[in-house]
N, C-alpha and C. Protein backbone atom coordinates (compact mmCIF):
# COMPACT_ATOMS: atom_id res chain seq x y z
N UNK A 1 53.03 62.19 65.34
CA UNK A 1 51.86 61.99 66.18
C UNK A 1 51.73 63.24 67.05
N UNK A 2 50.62 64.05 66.53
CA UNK A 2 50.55 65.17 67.92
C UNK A 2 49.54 65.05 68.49
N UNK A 3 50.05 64.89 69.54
CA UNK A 3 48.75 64.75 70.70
C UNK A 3 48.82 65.79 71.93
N UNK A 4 47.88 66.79 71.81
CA UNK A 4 48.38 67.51 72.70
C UNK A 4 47.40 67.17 73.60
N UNK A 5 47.95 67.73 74.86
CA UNK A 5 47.15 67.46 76.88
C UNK A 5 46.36 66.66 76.80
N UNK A 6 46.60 65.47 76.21
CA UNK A 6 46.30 64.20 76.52
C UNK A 6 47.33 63.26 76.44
N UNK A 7 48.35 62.80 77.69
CA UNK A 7 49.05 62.13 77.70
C UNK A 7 49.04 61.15 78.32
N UNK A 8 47.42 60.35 78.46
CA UNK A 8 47.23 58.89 78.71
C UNK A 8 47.31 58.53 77.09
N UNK A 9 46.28 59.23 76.46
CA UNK A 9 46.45 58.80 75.07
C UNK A 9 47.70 58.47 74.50
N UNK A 10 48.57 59.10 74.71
CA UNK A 10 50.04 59.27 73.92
C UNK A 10 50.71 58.12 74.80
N UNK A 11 50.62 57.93 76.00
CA UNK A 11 51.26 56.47 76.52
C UNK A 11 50.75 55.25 75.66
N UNK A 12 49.37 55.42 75.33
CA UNK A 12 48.69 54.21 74.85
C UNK A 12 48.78 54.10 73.23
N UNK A 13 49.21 55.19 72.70
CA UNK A 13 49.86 55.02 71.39
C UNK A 13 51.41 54.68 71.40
N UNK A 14 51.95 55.09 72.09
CA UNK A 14 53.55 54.93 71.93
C UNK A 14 53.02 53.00 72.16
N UNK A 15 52.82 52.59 73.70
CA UNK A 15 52.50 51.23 73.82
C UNK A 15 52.10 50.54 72.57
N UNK A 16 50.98 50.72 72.05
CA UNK A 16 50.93 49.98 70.35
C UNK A 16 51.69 50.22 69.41
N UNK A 17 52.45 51.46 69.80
CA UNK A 17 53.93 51.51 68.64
C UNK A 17 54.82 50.40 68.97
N UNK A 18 55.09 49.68 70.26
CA UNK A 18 56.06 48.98 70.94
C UNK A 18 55.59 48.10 70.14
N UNK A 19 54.11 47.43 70.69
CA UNK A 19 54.24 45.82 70.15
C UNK A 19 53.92 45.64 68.67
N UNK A 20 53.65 47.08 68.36
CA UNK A 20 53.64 46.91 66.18
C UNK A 20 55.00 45.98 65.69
N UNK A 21 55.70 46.94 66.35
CA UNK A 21 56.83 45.78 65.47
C UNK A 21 57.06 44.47 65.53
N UNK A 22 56.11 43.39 66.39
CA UNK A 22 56.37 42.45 66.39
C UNK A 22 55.03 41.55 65.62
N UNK A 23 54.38 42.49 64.85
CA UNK A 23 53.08 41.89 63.72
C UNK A 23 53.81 41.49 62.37
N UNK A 24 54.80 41.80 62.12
CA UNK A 24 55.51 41.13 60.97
C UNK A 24 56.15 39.71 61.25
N UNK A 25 56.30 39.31 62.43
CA UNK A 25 56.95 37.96 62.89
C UNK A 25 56.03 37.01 62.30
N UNK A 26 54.67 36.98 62.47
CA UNK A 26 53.61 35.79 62.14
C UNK A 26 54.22 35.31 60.52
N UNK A 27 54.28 33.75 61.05
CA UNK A 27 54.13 33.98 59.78
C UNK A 27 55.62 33.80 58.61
N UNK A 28 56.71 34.42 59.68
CA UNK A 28 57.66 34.70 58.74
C UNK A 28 58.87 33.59 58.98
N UNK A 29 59.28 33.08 57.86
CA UNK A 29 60.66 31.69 57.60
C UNK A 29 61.73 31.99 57.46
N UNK A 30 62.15 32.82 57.19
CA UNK A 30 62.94 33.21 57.17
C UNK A 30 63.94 34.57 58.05
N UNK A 31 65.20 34.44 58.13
CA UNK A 31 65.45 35.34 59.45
C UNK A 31 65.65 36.48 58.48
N UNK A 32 66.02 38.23 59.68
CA UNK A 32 65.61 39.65 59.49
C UNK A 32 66.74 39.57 58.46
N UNK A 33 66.54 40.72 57.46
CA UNK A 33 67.86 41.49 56.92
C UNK A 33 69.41 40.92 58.28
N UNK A 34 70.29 40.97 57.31
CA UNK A 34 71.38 41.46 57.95
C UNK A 34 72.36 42.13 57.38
N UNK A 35 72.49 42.95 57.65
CA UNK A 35 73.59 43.91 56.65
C UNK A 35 74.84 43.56 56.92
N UNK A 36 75.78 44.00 56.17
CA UNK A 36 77.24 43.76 56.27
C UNK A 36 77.53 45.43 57.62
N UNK A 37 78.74 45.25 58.15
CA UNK A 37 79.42 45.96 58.96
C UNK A 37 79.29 47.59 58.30
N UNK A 38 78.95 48.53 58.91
CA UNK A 38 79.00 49.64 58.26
C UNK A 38 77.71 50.20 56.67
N UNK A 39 76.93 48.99 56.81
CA UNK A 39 76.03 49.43 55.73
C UNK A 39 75.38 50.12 56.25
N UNK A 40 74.78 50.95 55.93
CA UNK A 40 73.03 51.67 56.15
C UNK A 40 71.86 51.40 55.65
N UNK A 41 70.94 52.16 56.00
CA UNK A 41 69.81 51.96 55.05
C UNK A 41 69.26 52.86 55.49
N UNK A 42 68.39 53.80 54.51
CA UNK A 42 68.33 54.90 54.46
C UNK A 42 66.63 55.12 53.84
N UNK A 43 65.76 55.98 54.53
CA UNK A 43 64.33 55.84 53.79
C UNK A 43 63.69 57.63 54.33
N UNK A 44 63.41 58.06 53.22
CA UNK A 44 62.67 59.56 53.26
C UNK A 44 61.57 59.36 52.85
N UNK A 45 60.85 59.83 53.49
CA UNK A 45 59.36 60.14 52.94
C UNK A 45 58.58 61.63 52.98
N UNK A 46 59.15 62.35 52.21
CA UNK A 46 59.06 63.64 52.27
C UNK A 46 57.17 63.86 52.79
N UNK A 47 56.48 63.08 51.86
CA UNK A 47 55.10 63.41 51.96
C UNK A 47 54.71 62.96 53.18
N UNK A 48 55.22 62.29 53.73
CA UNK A 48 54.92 62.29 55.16
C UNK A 48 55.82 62.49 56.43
N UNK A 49 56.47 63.21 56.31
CA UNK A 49 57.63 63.93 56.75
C UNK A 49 58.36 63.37 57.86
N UNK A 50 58.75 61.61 57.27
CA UNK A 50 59.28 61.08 58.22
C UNK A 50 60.82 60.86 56.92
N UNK A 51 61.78 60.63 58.26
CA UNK A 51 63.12 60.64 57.64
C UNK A 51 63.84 59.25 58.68
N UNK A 52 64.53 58.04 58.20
CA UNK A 52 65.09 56.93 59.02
C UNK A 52 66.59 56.50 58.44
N UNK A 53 67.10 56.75 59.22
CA UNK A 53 68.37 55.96 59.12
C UNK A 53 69.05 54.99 59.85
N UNK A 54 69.85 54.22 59.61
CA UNK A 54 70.29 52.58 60.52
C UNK A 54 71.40 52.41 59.48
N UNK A 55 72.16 51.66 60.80
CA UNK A 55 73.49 51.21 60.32
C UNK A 55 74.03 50.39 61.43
N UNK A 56 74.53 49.10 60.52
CA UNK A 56 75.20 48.01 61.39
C UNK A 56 76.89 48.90 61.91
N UNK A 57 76.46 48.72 63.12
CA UNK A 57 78.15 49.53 63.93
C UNK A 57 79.40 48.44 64.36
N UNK A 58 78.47 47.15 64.46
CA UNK A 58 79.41 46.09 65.15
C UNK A 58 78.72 44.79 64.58
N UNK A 59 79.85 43.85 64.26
CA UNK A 59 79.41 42.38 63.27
C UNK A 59 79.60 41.47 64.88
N UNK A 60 80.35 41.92 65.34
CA UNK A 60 80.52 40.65 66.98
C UNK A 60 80.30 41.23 68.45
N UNK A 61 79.77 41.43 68.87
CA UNK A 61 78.31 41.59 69.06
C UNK A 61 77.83 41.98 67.76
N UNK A 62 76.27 41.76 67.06
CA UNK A 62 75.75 42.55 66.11
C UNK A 62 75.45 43.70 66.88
N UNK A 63 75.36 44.86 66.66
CA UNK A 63 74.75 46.12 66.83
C UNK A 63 74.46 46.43 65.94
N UNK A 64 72.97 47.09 65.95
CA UNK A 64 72.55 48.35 64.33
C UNK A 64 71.90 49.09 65.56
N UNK A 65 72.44 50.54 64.41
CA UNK A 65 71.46 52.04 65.34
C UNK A 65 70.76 51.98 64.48
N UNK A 66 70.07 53.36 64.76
CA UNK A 66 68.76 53.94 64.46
C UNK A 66 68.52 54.93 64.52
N UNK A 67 67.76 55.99 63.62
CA UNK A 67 67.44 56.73 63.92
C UNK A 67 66.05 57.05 63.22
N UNK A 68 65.12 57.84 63.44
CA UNK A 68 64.07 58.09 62.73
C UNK A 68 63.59 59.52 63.27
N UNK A 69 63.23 60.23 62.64
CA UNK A 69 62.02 61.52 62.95
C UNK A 69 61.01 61.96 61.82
N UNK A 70 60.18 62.37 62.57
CA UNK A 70 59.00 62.70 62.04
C UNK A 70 58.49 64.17 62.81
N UNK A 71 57.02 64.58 62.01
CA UNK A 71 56.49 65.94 62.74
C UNK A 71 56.40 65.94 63.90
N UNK A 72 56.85 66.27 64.72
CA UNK A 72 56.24 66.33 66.28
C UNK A 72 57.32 64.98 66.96
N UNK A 73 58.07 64.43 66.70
CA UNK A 73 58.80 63.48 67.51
C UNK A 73 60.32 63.01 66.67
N UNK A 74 61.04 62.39 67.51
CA UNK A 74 62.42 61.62 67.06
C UNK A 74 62.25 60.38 68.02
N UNK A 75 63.11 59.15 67.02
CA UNK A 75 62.83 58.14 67.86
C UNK A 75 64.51 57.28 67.11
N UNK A 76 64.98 57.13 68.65
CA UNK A 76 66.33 56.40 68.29
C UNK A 76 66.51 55.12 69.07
N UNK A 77 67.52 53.95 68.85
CA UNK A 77 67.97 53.36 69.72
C UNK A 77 69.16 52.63 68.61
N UNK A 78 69.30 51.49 69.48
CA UNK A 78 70.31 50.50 69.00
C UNK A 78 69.95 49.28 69.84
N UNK A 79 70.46 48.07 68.86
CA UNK A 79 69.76 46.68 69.40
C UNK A 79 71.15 45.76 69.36
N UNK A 80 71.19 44.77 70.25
CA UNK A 80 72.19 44.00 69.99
C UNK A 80 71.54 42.55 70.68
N UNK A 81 71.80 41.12 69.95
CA UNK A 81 71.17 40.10 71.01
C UNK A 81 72.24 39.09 71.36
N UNK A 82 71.19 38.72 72.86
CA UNK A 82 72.54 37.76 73.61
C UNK A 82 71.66 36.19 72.99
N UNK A 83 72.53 35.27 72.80
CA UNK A 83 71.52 34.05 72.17
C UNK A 83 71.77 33.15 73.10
N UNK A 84 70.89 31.98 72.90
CA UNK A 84 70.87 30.90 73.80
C UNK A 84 70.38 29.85 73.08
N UNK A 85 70.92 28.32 72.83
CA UNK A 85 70.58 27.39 71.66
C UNK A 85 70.12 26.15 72.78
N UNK A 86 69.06 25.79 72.42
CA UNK A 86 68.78 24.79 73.46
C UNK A 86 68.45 23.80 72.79
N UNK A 87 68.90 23.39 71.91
CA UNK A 87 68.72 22.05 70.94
C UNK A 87 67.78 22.40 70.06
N UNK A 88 66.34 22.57 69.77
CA UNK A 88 65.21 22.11 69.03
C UNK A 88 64.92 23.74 69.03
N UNK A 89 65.71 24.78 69.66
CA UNK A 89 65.30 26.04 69.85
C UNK A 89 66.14 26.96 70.14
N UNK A 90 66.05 28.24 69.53
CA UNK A 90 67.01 29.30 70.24
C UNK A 90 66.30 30.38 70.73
N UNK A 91 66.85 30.99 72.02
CA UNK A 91 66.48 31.66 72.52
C UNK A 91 67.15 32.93 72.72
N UNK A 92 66.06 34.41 71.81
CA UNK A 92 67.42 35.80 71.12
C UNK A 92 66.72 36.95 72.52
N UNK A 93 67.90 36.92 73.13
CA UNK A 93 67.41 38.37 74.54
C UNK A 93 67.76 39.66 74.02
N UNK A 94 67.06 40.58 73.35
CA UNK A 94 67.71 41.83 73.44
C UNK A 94 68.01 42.80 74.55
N UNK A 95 69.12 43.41 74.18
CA UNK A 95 70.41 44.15 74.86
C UNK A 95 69.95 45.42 73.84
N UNK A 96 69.92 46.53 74.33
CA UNK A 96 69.48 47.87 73.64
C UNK A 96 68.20 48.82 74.66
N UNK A 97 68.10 49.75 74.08
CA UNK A 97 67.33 50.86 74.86
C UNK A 97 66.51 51.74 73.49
N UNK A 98 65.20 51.34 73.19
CA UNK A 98 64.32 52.06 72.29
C UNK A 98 64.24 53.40 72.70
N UNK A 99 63.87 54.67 72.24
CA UNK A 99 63.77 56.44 72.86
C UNK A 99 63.02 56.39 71.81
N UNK A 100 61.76 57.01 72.02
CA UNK A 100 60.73 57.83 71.79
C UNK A 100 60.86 59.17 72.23
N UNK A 101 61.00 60.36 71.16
CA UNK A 101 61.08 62.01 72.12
C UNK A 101 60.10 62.72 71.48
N UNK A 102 59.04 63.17 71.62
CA UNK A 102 58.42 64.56 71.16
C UNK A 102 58.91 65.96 71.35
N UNK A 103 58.52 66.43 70.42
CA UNK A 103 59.12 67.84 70.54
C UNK A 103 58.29 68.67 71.92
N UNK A 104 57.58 68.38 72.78
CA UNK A 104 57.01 68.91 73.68
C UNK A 104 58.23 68.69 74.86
N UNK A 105 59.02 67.78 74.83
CA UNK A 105 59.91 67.11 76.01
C UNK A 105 59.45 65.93 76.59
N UNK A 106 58.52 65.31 76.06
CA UNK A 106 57.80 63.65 76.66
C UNK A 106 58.46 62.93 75.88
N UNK A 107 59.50 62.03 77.04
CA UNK A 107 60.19 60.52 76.51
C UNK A 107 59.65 59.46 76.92
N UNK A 108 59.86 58.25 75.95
CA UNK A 108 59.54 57.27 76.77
C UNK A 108 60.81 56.21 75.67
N UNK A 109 61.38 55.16 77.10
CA UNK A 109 62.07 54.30 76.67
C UNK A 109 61.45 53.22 77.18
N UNK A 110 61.95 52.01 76.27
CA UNK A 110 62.15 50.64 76.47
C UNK A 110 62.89 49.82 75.65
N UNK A 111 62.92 48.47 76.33
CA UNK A 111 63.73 47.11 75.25
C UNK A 111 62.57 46.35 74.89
N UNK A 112 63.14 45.79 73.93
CA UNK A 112 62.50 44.68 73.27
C UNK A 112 62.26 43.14 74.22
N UNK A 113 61.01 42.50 74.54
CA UNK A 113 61.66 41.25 74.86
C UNK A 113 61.76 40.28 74.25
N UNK A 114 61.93 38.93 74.92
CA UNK A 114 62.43 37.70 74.09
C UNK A 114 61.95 37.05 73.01
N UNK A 115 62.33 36.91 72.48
CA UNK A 115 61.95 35.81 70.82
C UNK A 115 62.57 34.57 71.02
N UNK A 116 61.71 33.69 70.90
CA UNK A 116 62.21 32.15 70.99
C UNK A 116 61.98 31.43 69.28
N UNK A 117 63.01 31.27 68.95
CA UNK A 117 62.66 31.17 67.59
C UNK A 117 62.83 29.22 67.60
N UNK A 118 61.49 28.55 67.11
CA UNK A 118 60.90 26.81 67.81
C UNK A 118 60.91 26.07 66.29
N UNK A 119 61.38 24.81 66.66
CA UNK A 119 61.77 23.89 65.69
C UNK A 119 62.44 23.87 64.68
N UNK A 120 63.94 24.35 64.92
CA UNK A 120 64.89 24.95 64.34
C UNK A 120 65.61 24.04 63.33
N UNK A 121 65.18 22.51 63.74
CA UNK A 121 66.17 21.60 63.00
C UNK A 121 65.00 20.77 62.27
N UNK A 122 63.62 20.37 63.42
CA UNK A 122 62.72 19.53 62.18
C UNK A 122 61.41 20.42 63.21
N UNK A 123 60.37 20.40 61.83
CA UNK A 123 59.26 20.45 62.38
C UNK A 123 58.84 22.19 61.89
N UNK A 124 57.53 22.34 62.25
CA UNK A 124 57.37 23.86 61.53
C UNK A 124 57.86 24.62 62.08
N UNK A 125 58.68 25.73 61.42
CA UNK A 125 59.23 26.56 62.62
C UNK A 125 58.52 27.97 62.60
N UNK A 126 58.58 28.42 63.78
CA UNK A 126 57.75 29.47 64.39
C UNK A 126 58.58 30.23 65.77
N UNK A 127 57.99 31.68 65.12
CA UNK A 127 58.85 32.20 66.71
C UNK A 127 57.66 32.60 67.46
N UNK A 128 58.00 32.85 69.36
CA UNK A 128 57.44 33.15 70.06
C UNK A 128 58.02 34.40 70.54
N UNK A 129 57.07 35.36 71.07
CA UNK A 129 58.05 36.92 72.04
C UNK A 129 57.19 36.74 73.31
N UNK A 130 57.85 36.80 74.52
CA UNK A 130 57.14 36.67 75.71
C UNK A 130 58.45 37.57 76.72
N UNK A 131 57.68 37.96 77.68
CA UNK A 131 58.16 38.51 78.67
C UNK A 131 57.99 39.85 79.00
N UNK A 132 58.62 40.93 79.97
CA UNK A 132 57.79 42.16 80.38
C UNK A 132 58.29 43.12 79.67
N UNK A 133 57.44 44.31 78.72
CA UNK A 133 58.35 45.03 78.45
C UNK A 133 57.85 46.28 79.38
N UNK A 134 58.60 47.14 79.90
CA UNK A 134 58.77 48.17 80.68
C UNK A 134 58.74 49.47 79.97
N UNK A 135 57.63 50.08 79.86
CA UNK A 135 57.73 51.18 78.35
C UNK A 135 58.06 52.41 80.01
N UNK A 136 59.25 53.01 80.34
CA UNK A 136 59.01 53.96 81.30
C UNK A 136 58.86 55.32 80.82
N UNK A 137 57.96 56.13 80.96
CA UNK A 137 57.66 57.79 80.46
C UNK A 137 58.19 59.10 81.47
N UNK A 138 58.72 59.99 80.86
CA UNK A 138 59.80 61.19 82.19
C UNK A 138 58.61 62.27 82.65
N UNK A 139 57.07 61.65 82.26
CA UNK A 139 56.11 62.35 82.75
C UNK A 139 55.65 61.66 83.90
N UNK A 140 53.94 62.00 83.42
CA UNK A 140 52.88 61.24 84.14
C UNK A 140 53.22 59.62 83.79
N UNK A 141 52.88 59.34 82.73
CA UNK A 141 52.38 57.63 82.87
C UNK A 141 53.38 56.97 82.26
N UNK A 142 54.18 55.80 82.84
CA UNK A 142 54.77 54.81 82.30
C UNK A 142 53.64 53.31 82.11
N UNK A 143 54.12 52.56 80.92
CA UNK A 143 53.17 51.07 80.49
C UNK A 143 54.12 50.17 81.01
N UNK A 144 53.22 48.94 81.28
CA UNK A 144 54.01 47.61 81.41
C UNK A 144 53.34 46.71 80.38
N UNK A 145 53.86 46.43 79.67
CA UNK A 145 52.97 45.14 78.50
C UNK A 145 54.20 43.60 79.22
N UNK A 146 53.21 42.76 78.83
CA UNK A 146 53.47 41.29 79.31
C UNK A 146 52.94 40.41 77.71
N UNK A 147 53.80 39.99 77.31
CA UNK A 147 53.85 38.84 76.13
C UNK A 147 53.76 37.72 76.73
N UNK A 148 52.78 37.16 76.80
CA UNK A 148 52.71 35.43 77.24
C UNK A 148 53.16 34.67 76.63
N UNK A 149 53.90 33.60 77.05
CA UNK A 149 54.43 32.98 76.41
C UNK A 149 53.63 31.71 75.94
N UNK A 150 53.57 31.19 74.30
CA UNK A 150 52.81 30.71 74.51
C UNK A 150 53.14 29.07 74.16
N UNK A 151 52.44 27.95 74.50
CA UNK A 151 51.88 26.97 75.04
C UNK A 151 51.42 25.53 74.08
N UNK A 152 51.86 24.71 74.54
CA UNK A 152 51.16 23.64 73.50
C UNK A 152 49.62 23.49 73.75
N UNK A 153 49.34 23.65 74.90
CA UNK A 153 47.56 23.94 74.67
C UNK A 153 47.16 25.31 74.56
N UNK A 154 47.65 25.96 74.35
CA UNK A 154 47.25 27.15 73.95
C UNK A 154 46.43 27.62 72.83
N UNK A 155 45.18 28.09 73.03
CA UNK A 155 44.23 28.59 71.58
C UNK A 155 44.46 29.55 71.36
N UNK A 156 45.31 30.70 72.48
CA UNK A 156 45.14 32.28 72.06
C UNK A 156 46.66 32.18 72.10
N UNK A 157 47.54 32.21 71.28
CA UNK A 157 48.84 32.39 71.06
C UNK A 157 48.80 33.97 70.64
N UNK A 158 50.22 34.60 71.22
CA UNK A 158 50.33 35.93 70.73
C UNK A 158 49.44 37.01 71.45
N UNK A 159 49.39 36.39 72.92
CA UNK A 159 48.43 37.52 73.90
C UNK A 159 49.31 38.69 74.33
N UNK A 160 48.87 39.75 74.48
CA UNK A 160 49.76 40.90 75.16
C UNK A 160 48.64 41.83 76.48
N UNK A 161 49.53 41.64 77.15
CA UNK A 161 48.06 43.00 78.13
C UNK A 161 49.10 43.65 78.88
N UNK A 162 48.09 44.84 78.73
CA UNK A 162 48.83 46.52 78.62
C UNK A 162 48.33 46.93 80.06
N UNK A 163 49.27 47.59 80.75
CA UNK A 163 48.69 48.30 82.21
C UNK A 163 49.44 49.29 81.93
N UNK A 164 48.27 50.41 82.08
CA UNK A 164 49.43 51.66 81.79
C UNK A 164 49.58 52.66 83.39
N UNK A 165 50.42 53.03 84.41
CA UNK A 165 50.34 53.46 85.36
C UNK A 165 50.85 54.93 85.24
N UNK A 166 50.18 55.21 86.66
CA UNK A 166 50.39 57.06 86.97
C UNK A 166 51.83 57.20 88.05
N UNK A 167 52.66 57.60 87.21
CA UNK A 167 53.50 57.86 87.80
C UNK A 167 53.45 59.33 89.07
N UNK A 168 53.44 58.32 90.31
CA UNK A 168 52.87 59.57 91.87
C UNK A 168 54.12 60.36 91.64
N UNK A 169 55.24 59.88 91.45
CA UNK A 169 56.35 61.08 91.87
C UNK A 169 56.09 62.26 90.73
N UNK A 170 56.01 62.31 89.29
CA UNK A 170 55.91 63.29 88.44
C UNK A 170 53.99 64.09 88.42
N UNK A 171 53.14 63.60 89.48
CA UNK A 171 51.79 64.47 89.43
C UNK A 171 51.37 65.52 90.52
């Protein structure tokens, strides 16, 4: 992604990079990959000159890293979750730190928030993600996105709203 001297834009793309990854959840019955201890997985795409690698580091805690780069940026982290079983539901907190870097020197980190994965023993099951994620940037603008959690009367399940702010100390 190059975006040059426009870095509201580039907050507000990294921000829809955050909550992309959670458009594959709809929808889905089954739980993520899990690799065995020490596997990888490995993906080049020369024609589009992105390169990713991951590997499970730890089976207790799970941990998998990450790594990925592309033209104009690198993007690493590692994820690990704390769980919580509340009968009819579990509730997965991630523990980890996402990095976004461009080759200009603009970072931005964040975590993932919660997934409540609902009707675990009877009934349709479905997950929910709610809570704040904190996208912070070492420039001008850090985002706050908010996942609502959603609701038995709820018509708009799967809301997110984005505030993206000017960071006074870096202008």
């Amino acid at each position: 992604m190059r975006i040059k001297g426009n870095s509201l834009l580039r907050a507000l793309y990294v921000a829809a990079f955050a909550v992309s990854g959670y458009a594959s959840t709809e929808g889905r019955h089954c739980k993520p990959f899990n690799p065995l201890l020490g596997e990888t997985y490995e993906a080049d795409f020369p024609e589009k000159g992105i390169r990713f690698f991951s590997e499970k580091v730890s089976h207790h805690p799970t941990v998998i890293a990450c790594h990925c780069e592309g033209k104009g940026w690198k993007f690493w982290g590692d994820t690990n979750l704390r769980s919580k079983f509340w009968g009819r539901s579990i509730q997965l907190e991630p523990v980890g730190v996402l990095t976004l870097e461009f080759d200009d020197g603009e970072t931005f980190q964040w975590s993932k928030v919660t997934t409540t994965i609902y009707n675990i023993l009877l009934g349709k099951l479905y997950c929910d993600h709610h809570g704040t994620m904190q996208i912070r940037g070492n420039r001008q603008y850090s985002s706050t996105l908010k996942f609502k959690e959603q609701s038995i009367l709820d018509r708009n399940p799967h809301q997110c709203l984005v505030a993206v702010e000017i960071d006074k100390a870096t202008t």
